[in-house]
C-alpha atoms as a PDB file:
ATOM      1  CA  UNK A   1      16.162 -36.701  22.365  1.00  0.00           C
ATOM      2  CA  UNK A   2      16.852 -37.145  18.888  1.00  0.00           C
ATOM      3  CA  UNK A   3      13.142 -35.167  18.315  1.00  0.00           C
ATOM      4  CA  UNK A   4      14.099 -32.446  19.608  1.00  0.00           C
ATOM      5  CA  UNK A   5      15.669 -30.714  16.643  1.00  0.00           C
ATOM      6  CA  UNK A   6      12.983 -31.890  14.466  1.00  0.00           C
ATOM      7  CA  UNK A   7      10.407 -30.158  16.981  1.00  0.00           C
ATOM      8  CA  UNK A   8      12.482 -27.016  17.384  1.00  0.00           C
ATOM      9  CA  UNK A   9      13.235 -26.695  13.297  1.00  0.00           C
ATOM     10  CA  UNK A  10       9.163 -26.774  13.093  1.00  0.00           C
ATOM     11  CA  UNK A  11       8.329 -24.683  15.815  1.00  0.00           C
ATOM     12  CA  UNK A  12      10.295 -21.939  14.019  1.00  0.00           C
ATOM     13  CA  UNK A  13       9.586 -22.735  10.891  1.00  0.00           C
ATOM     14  CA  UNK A  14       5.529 -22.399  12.042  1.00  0.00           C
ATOM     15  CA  UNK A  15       6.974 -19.237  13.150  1.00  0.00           C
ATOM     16  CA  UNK A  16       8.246 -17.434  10.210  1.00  0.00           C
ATOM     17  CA  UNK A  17       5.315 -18.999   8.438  1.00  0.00           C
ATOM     18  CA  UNK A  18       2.985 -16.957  10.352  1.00  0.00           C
ATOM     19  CA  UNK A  19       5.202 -13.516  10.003  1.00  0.00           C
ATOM     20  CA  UNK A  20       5.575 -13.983   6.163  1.00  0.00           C
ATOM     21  CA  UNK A  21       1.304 -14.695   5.588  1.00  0.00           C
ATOM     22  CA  UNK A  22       0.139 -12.005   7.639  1.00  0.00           C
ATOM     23  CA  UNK A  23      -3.212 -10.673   5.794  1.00  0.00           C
ATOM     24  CA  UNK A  24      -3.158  -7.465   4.475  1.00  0.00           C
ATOM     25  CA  UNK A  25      -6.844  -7.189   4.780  1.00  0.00           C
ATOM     26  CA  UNK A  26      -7.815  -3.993   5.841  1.00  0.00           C
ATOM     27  CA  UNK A  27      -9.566  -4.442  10.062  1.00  0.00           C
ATOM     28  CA  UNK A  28     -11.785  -1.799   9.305  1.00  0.00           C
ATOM     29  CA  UNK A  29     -13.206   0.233   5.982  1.00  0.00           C
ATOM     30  CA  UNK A  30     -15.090   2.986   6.339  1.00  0.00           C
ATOM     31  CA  UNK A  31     -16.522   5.815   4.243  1.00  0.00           C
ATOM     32  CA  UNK A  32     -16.478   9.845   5.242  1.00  0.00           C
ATOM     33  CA  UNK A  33     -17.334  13.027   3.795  1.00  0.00           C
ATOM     34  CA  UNK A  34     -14.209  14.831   4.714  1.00  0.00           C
ATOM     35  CA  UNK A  35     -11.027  15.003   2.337  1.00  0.00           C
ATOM     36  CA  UNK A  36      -8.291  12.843   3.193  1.00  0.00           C
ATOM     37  CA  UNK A  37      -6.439  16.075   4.242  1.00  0.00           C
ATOM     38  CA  UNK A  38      -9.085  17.196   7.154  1.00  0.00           C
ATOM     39  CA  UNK A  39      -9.682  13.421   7.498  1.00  0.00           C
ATOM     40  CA  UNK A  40      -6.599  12.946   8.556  1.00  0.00           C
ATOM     41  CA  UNK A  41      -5.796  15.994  10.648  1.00  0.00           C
ATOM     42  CA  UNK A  42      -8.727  14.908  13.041  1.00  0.00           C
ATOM     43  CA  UNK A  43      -6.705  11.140  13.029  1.00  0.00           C
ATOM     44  CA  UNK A  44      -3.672  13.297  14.057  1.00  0.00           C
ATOM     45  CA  UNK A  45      -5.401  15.348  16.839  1.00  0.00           C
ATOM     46  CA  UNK A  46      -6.920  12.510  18.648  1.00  0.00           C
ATOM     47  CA  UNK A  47      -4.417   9.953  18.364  1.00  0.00           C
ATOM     48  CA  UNK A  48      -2.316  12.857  19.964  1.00  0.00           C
ATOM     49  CA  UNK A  49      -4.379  13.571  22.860  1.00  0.00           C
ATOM     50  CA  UNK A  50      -3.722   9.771  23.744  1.00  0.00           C
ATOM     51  CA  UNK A  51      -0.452  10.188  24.082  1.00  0.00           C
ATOM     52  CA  UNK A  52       0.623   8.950  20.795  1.00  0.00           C
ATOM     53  CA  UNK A  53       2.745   9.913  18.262  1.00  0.00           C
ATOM     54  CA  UNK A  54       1.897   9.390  14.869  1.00  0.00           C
ATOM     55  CA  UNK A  55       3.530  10.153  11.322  1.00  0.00           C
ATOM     56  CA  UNK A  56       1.748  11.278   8.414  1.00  0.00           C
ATOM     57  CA  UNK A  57       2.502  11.106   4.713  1.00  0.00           C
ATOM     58  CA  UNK A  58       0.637  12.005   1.491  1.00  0.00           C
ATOM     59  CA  UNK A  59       0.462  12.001  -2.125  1.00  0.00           C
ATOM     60  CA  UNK A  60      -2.297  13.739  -4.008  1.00  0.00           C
ATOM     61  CA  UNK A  61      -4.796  11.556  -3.776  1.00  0.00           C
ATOM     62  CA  UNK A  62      -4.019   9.563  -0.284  1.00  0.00           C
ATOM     63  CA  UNK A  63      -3.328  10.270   3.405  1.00  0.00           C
ATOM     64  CA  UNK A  64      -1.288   7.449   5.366  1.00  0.00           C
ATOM     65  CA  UNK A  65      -0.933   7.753   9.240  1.00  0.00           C
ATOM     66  CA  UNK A  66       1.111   5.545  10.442  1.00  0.00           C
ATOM     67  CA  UNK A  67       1.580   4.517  13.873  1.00  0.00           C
ATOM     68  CA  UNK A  68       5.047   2.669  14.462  1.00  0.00           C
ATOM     69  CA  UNK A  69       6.141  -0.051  17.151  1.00  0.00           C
ATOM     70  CA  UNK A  70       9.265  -1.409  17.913  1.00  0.00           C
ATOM     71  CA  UNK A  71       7.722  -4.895  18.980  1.00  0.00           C
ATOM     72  CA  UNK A  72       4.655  -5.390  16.494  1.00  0.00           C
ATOM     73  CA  UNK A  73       4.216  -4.405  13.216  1.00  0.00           C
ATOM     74  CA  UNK A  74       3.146  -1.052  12.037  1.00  0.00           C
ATOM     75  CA  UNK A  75      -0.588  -0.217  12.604  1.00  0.00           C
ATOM     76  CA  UNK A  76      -1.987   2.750   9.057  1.00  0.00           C
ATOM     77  CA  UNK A  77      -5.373   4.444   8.619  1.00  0.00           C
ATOM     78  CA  UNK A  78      -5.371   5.155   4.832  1.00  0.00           C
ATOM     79  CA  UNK A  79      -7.465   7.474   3.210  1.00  0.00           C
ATOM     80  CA  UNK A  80      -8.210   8.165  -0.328  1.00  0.00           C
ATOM     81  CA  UNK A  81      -9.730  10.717  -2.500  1.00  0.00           C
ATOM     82  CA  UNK A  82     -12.807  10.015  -3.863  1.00  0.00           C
ATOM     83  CA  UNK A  83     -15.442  11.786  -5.836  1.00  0.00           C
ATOM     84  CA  UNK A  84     -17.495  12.466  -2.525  1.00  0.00           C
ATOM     85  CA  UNK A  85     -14.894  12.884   0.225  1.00  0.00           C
ATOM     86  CA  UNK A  86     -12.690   9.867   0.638  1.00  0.00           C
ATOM     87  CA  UNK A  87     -12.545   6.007   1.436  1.00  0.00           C
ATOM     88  CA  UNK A  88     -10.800   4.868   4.527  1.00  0.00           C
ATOM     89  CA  UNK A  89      -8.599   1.483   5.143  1.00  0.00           C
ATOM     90  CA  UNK A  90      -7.622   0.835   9.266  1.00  0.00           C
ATOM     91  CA  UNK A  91      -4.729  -1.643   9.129  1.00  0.00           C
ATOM     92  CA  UNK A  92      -5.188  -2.549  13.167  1.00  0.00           C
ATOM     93  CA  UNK A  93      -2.285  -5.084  13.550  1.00  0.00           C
ATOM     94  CA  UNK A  94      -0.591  -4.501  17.131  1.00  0.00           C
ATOM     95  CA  UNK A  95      -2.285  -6.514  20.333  1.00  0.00           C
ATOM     96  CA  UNK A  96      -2.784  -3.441  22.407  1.00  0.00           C
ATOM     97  CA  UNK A  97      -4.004  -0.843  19.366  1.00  0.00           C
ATOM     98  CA  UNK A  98      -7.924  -1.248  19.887  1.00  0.00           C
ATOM     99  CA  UNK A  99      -8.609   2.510  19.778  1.00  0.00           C
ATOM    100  CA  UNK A 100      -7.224   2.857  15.986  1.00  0.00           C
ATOM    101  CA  UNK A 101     -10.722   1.428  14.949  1.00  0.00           C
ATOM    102  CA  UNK A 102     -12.260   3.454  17.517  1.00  0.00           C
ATOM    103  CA  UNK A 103     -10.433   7.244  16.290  1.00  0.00           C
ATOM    104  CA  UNK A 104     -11.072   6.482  12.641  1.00  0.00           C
ATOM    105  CA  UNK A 105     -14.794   5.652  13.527  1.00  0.00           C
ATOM    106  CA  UNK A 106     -15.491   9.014  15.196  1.00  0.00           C
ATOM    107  CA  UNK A 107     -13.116  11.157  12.734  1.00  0.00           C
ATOM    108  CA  UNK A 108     -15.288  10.007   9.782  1.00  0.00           C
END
């Protein structure tokens, strides 16, 4: 009985640990021809068609859709402006987002 605290205090602190050292390694790179700008309208389009609704924001050199969840944290495709159409960065990080990888692969 008098474990119990000691087990619940790590459980949560295992927890919290896990939240606060999430990777921020990219799931998927990939490289395509297209500006970030067309890039990203194609992201928008299919990602649409499923049923989703995604936001999009942009500086001059970048492209950031950005899929939110209330339950998971948020899943981006990045894409940046390169000298030969752009580089792009899939950040796949909810359970049930498998076709991220999949829309970036065929929009590049």
């Amino acid at each position: 009985m008098r474990f119990l605290p000691l087990a619940a205090a790590s459980f949560t602190l295992t927890l919290l640990a896990g939240c606060a050292s999430a990777p921020n390694q990219p799931t998927k790179e990939l490289l395509t021809a297209k500006s970030p700008e067309a890039f990203s309208a194609c992201v928008m389009q299919k990602l649409q068609e499923n049923q989703q609704s995604p936001n999009v924001t942009h500086t001059s050199r970048s492209y950031r859709v950005i899929l939110s969840s209330p339950v998971a944290a948020d899943n981006v495709i990045e894409t940046f402006k390169g000298d030969t159409g752009g580089k792009v960065y899939v950040y796949q990080r909810g359970l049930f987002s498998e076709n991220l990888v999949r829309v970036a692969s065929q929009c590049a």
